[in-house]
C-alpha atoms as a PDB file:
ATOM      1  CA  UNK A   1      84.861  92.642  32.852  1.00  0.00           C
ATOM      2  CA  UNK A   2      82.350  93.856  30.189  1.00  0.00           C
ATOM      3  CA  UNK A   3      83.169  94.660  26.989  1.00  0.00           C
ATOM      4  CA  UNK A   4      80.769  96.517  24.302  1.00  0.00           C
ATOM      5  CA  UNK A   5      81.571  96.321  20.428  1.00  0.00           C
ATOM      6  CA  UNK A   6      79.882  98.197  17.617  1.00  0.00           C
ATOM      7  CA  UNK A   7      76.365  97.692  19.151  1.00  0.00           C
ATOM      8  CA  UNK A   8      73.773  98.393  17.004  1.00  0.00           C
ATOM      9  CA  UNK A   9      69.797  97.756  18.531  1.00  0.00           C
ATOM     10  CA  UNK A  10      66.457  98.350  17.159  1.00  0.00           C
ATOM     11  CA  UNK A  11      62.803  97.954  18.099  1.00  0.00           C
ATOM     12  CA  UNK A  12      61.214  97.105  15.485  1.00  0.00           C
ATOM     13  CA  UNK A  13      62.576  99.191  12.184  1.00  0.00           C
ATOM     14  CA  UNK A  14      63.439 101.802  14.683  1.00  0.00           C
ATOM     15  CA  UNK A  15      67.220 102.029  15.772  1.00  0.00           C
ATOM     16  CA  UNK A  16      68.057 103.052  19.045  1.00  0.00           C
ATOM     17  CA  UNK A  17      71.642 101.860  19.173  1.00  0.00           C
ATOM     18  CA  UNK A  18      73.961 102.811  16.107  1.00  0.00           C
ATOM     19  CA  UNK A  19      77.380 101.653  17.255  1.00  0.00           C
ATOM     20  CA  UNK A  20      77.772 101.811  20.391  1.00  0.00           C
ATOM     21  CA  UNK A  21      81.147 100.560  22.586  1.00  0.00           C
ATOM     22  CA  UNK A  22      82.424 100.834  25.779  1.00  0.00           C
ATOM     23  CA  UNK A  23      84.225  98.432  28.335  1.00  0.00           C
ATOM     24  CA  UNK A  24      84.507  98.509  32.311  1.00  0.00           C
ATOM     25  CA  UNK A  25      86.411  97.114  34.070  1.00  0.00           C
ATOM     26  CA  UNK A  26      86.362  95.085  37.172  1.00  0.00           C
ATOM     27  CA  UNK A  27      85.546  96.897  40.333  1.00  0.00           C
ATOM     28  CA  UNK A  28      84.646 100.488  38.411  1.00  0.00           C
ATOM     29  CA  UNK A  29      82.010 102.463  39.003  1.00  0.00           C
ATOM     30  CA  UNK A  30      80.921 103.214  35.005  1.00  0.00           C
ATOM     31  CA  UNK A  31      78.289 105.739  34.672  1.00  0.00           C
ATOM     32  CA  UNK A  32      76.398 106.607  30.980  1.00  0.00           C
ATOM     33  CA  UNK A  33      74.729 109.529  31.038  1.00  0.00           C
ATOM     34  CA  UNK A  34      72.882 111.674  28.228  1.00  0.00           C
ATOM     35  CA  UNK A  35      69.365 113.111  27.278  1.00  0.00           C
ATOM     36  CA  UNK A  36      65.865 111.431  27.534  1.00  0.00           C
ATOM     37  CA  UNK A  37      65.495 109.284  24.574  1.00  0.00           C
ATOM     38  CA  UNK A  38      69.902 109.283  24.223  1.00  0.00           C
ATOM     39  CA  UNK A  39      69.165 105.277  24.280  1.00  0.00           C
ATOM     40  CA  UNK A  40      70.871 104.630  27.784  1.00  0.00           C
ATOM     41  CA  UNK A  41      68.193 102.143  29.386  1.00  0.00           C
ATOM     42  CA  UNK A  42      68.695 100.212  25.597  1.00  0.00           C
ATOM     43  CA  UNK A  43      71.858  99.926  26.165  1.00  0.00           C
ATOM     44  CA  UNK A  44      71.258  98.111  29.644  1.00  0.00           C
ATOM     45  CA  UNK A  45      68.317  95.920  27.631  1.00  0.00           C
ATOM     46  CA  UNK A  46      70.984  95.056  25.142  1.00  0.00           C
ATOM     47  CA  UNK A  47      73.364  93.958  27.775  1.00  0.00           C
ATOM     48  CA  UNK A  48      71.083  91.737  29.880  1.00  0.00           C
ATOM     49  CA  UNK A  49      69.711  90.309  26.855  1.00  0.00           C
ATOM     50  CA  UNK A  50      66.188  91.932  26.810  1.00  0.00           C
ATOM     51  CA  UNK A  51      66.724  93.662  24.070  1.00  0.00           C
ATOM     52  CA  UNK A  52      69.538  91.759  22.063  1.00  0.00           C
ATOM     53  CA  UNK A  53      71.737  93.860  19.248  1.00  0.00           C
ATOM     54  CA  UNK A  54      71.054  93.083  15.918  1.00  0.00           C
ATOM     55  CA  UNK A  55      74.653  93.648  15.169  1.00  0.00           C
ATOM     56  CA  UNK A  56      78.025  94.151  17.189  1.00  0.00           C
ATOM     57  CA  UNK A  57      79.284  92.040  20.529  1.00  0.00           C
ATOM     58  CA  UNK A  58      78.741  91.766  24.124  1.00  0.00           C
ATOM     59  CA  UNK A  59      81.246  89.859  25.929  1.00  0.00           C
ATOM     60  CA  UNK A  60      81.256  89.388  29.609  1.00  0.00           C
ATOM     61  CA  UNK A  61      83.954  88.037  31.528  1.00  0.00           C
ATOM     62  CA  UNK A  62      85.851  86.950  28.524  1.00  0.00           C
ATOM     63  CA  UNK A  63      82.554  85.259  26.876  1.00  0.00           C
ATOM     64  CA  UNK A  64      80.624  85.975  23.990  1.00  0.00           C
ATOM     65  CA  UNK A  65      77.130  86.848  25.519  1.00  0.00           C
ATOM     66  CA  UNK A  66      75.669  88.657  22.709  1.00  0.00           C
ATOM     67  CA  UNK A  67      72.597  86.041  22.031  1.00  0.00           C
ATOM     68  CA  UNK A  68      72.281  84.401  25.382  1.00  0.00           C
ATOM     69  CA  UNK A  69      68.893  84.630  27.209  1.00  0.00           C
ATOM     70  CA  UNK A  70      68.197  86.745  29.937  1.00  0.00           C
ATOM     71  CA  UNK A  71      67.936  84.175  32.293  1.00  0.00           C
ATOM     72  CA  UNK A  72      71.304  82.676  31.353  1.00  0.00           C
ATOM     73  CA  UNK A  73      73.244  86.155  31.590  1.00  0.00           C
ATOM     74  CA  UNK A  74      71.511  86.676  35.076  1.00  0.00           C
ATOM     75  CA  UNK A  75      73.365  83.528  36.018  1.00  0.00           C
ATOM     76  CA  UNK A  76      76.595  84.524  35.234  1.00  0.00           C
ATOM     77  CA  UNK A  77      76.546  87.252  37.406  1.00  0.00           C
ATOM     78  CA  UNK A  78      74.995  90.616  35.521  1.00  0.00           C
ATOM     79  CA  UNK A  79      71.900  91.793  37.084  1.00  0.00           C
ATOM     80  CA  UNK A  80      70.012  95.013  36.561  1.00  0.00           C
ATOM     81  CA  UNK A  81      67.688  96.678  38.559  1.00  0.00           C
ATOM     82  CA  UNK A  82      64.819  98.471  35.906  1.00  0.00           C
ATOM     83  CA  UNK A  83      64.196 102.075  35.712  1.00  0.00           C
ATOM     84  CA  UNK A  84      60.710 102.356  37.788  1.00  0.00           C
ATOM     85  CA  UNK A  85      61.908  99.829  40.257  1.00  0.00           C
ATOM     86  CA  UNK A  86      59.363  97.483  39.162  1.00  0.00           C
ATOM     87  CA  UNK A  87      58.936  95.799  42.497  1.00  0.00           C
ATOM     88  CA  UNK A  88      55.989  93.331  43.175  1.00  0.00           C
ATOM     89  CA  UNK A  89      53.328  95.628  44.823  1.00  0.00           C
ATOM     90  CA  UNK A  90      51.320  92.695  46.300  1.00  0.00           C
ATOM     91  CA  UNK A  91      54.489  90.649  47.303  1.00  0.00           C
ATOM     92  CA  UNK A  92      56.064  91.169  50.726  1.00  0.00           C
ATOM     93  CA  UNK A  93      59.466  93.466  51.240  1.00  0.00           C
ATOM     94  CA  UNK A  94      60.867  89.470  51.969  1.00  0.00           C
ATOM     95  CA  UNK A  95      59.590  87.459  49.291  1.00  0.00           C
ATOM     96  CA  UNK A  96      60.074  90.799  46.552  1.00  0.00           C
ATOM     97  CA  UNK A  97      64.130  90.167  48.141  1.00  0.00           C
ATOM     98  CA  UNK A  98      63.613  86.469  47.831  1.00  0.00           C
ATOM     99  CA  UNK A  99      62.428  86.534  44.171  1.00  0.00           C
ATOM    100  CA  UNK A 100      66.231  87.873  43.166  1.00  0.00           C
ATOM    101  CA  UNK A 101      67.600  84.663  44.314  1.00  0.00           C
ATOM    102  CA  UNK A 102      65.688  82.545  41.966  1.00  0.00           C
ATOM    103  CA  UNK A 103      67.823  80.782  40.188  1.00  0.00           C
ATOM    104  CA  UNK A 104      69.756  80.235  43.466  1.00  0.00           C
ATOM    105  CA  UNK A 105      69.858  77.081  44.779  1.00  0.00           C
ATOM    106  CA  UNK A 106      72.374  77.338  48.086  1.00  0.00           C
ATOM    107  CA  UNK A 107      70.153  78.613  51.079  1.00  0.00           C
ATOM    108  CA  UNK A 108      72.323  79.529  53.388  1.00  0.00           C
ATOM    109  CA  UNK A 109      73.701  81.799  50.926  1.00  0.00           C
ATOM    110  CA  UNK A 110      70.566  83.350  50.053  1.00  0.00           C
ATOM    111  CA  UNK A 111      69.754  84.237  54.511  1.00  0.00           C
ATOM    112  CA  UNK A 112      73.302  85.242  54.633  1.00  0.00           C
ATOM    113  CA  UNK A 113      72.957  87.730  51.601  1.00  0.00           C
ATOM    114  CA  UNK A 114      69.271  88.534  52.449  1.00  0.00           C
ATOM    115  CA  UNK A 115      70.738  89.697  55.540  1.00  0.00           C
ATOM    116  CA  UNK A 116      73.344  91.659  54.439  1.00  0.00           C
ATOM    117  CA  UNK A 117      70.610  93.588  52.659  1.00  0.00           C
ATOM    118  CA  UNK A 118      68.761  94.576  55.439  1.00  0.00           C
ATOM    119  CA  UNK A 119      72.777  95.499  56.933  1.00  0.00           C
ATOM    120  CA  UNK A 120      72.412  98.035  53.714  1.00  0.00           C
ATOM    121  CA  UNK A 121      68.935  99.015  54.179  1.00  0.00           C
ATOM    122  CA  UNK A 122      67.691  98.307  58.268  1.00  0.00           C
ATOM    123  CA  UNK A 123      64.074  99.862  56.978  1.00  0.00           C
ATOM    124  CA  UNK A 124      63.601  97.109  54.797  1.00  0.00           C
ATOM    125  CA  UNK A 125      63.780  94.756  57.861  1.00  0.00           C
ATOM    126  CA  UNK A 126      61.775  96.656  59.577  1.00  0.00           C
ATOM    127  CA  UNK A 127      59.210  96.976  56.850  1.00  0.00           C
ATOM    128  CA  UNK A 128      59.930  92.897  55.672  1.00  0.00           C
ATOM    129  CA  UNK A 129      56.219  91.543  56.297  1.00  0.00           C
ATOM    130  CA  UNK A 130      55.008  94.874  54.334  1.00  0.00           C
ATOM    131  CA  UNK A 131      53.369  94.406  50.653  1.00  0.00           C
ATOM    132  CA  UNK A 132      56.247  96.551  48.551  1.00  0.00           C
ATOM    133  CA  UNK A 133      53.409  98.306  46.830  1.00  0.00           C
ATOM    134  CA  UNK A 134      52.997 100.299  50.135  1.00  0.00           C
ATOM    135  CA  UNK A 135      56.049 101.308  50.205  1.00  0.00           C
ATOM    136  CA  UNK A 136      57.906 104.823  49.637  1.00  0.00           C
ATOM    137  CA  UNK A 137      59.416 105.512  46.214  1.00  0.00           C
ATOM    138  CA  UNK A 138      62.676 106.098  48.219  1.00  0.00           C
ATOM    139  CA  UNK A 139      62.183 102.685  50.070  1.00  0.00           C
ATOM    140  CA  UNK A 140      60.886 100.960  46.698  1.00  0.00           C
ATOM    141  CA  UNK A 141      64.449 101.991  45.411  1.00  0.00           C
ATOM    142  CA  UNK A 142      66.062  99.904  47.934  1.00  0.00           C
ATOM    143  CA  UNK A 143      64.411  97.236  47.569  1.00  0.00           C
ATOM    144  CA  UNK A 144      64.739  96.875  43.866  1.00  0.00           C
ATOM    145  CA  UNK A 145      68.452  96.849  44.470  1.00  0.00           C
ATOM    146  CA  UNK A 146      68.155  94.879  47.504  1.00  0.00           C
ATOM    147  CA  UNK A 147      67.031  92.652  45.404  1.00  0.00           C
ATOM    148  CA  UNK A 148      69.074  92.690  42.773  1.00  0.00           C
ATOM    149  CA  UNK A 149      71.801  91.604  45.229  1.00  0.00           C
ATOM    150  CA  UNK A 150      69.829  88.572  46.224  1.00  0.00           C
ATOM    151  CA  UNK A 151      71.417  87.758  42.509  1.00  0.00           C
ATOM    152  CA  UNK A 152      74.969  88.237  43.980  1.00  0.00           C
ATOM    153  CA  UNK A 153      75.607  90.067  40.955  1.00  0.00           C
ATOM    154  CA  UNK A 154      79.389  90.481  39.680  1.00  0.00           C
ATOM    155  CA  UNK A 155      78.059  93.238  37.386  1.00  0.00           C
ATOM    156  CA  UNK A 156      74.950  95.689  39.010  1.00  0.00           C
ATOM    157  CA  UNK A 157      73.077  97.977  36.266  1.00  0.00           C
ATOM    158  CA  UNK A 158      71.248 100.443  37.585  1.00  0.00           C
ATOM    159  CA  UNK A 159      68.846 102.435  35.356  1.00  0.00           C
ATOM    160  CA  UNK A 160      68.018 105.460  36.799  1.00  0.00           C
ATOM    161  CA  UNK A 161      68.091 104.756  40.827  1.00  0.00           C
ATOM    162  CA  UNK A 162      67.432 108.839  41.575  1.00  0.00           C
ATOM    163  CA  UNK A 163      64.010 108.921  39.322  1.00  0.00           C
ATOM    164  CA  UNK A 164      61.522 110.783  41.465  1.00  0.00           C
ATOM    165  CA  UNK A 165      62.943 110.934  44.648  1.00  0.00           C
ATOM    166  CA  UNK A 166      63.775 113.908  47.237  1.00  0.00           C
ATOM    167  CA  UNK A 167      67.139 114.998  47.028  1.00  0.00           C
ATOM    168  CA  UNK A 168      67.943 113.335  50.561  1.00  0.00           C
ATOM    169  CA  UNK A 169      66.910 109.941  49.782  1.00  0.00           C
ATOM    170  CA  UNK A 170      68.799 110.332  46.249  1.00  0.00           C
ATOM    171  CA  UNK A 171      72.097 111.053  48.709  1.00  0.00           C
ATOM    172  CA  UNK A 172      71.773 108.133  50.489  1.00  0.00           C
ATOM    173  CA  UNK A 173      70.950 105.808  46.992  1.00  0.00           C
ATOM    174  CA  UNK A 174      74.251 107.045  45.814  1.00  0.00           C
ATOM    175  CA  UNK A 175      76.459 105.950  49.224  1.00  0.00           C
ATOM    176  CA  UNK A 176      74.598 102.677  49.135  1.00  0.00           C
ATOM    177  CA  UNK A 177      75.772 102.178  45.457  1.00  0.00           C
ATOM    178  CA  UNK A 178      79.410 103.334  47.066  1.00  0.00           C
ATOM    179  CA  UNK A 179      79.151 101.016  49.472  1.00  0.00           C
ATOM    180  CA  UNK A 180      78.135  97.981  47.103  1.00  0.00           C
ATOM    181  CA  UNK A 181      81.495  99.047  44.967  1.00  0.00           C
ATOM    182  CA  UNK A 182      83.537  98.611  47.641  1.00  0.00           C
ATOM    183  CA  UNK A 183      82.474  95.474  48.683  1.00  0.00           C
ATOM    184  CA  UNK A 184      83.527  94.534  45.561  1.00  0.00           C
ATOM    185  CA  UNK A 185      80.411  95.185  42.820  1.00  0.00           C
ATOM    186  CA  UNK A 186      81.230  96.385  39.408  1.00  0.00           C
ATOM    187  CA  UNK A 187      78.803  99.091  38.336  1.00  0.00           C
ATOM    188  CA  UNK A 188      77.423 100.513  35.200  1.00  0.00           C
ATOM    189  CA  UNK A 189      75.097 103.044  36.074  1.00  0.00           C
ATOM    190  CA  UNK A 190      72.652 105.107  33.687  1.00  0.00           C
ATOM    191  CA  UNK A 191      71.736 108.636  35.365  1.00  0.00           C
ATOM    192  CA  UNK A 192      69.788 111.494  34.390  1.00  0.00           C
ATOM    193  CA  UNK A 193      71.345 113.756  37.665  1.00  0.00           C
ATOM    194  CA  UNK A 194      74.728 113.382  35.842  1.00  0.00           C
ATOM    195  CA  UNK A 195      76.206 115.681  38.926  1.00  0.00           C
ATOM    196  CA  UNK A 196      75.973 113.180  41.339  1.00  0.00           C
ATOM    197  CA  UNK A 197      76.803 110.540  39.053  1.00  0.00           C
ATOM    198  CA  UNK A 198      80.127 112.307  37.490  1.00  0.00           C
ATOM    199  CA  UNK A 199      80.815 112.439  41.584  1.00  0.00           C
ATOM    200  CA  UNK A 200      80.920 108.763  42.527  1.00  0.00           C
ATOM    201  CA  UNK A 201      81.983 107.219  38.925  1.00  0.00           C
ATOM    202  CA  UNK A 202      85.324 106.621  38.179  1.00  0.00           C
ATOM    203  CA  UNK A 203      84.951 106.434  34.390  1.00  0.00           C
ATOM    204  CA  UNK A 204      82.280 108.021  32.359  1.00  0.00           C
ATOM    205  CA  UNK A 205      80.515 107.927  28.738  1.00  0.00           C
ATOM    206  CA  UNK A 206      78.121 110.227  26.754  1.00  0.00           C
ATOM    207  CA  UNK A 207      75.662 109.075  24.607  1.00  0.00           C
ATOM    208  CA  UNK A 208      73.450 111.364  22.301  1.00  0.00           C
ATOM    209  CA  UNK A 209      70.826 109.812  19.855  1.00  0.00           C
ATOM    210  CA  UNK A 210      72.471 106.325  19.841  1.00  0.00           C
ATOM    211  CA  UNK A 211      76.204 107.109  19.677  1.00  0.00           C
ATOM    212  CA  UNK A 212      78.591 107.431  21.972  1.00  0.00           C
ATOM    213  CA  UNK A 213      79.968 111.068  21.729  1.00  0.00           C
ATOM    214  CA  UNK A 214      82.550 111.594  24.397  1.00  0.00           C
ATOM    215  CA  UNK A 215      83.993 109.479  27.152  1.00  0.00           C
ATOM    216  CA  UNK A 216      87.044 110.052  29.918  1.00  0.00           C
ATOM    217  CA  UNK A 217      87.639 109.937  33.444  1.00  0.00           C
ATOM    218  CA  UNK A 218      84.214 111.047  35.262  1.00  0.00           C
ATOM    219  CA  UNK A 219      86.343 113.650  37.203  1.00  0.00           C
ATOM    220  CA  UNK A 220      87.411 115.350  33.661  1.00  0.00           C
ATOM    221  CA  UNK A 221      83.676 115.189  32.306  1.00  0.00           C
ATOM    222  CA  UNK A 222      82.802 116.906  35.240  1.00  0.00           C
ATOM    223  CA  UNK A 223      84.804 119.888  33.423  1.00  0.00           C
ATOM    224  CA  UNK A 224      84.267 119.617  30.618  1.00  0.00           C
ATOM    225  CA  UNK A 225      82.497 122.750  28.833  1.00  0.00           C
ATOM    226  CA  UNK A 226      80.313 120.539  26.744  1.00  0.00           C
ATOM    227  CA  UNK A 227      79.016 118.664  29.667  1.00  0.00           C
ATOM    228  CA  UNK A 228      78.765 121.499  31.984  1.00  0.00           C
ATOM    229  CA  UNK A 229      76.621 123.421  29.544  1.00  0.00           C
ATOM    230  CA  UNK A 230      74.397 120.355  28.499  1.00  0.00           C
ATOM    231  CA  UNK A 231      74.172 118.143  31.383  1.00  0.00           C
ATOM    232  CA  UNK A 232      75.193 119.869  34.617  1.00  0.00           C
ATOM    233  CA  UNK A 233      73.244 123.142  33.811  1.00  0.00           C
ATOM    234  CA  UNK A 234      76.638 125.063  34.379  1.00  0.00           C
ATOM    235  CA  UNK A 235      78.154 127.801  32.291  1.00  0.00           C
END
């Protein structure tokens, strides 16, 4: 579905990405994990066209999509759901939802998938005439990606969905992004807690200082001494 070639992305004279690849494929769960500052939420910017590579491909679904805008790449069906949520604190829980769909044009669609968010998340109909900025950080995180969906994404990345949240809510973030797989959502998903992450990926890549240093099946990362030791806090 995506494919990732010899990447390289800067801001300003700064480079953050110094040839980077990786591919998933449709209907994986594809999680990137690696340090603070490892360049994992560039590499989401690069792919949805915020941050575009100076040099090296991106090519989604078959097409080139490398110098696209972000708007354009939204509409072919990748969608990404920012690090910090960044809801719309003075918007309601419905129109925050309702703002995903913009570039939708089929209402009945849009109810039917609006719906099906609230089948994900029931507090978010219950809190759907509430501004988002009163929200939980836990709730806040559903909403981003309830939004998100309002896309109807073919490709969901998530940038750091556990970020500040009790360990209970975090659970429950990572069966909802189960439960978005399965209904048939490919997923790239950048994680700091890299043990619950390993757990629900199928696939998995490392990234230190801009390069990609190790990738594999998420269950053999999981093992891995290197991993264990730098990521997992294991011996």
């Amino acid at each position: 579905m995506l494919e990732i070639t010899d990447i390289h992305t800067y801001y300003g004279n700064i480079q953050a990405l110094r040839g980077v690849s990786l591919r998933i494929g449709a209907g994986e769960i594809v999680t990137l994990i690696g340090a603070n500052g490892a360049g994992k939420t560039t590499t989401l910017m690069s792919i949805s066209g915020v941050t575009p590579p100076k040099r090296g491909t991106v090519s989604f679904l078959g097409q080139d999509v490398t110098r696209l805008s972000t708007e354009r790449i939204v509409s072919l069906g990748i969608t990404q759901v920012p690090e910090g949520r960044m809801i719309f604190p003075r918007l309601t829980v419905k129109e925050n939802l309702l703002m995903g769909g913009y570039l939708r044009r089929d209402k009945a669609g849009i109810r039917a998938d609006e719906e099906k968010v609230y089948g994900l998340f029931p507090v978010l109909f219950e809190r759907r005439t509430q501004m988002g900025g009163t929200l939980s950080g836990g709730e806040q995180q559903m909403l981003a990606i309830g939004r998100a969906l309002l896309a109807r994404p073919k490709l969901l990345l998530l940038d750091e969905p556990s970020l500040g949240l009790a360990p209970l809510v975090v659970e429950n973030i990572f069966e909802i992004i189960k439960q978005i797989n399965a209904d048939g959502v490919t997923v790239l998903l950048v994680e700091q807690n890299a043990q619950m992450a390993l757990h629900i990926a199928h696939r998995a890549y490392v990234l230190e200082t801009g390069r990609i240093t190790l990738e594999g099946a998420a269950r053999d990362l999981l093992n891995d001494p290197k991993v264990r030791s730098a990521y997992l806090g294991l011996d």
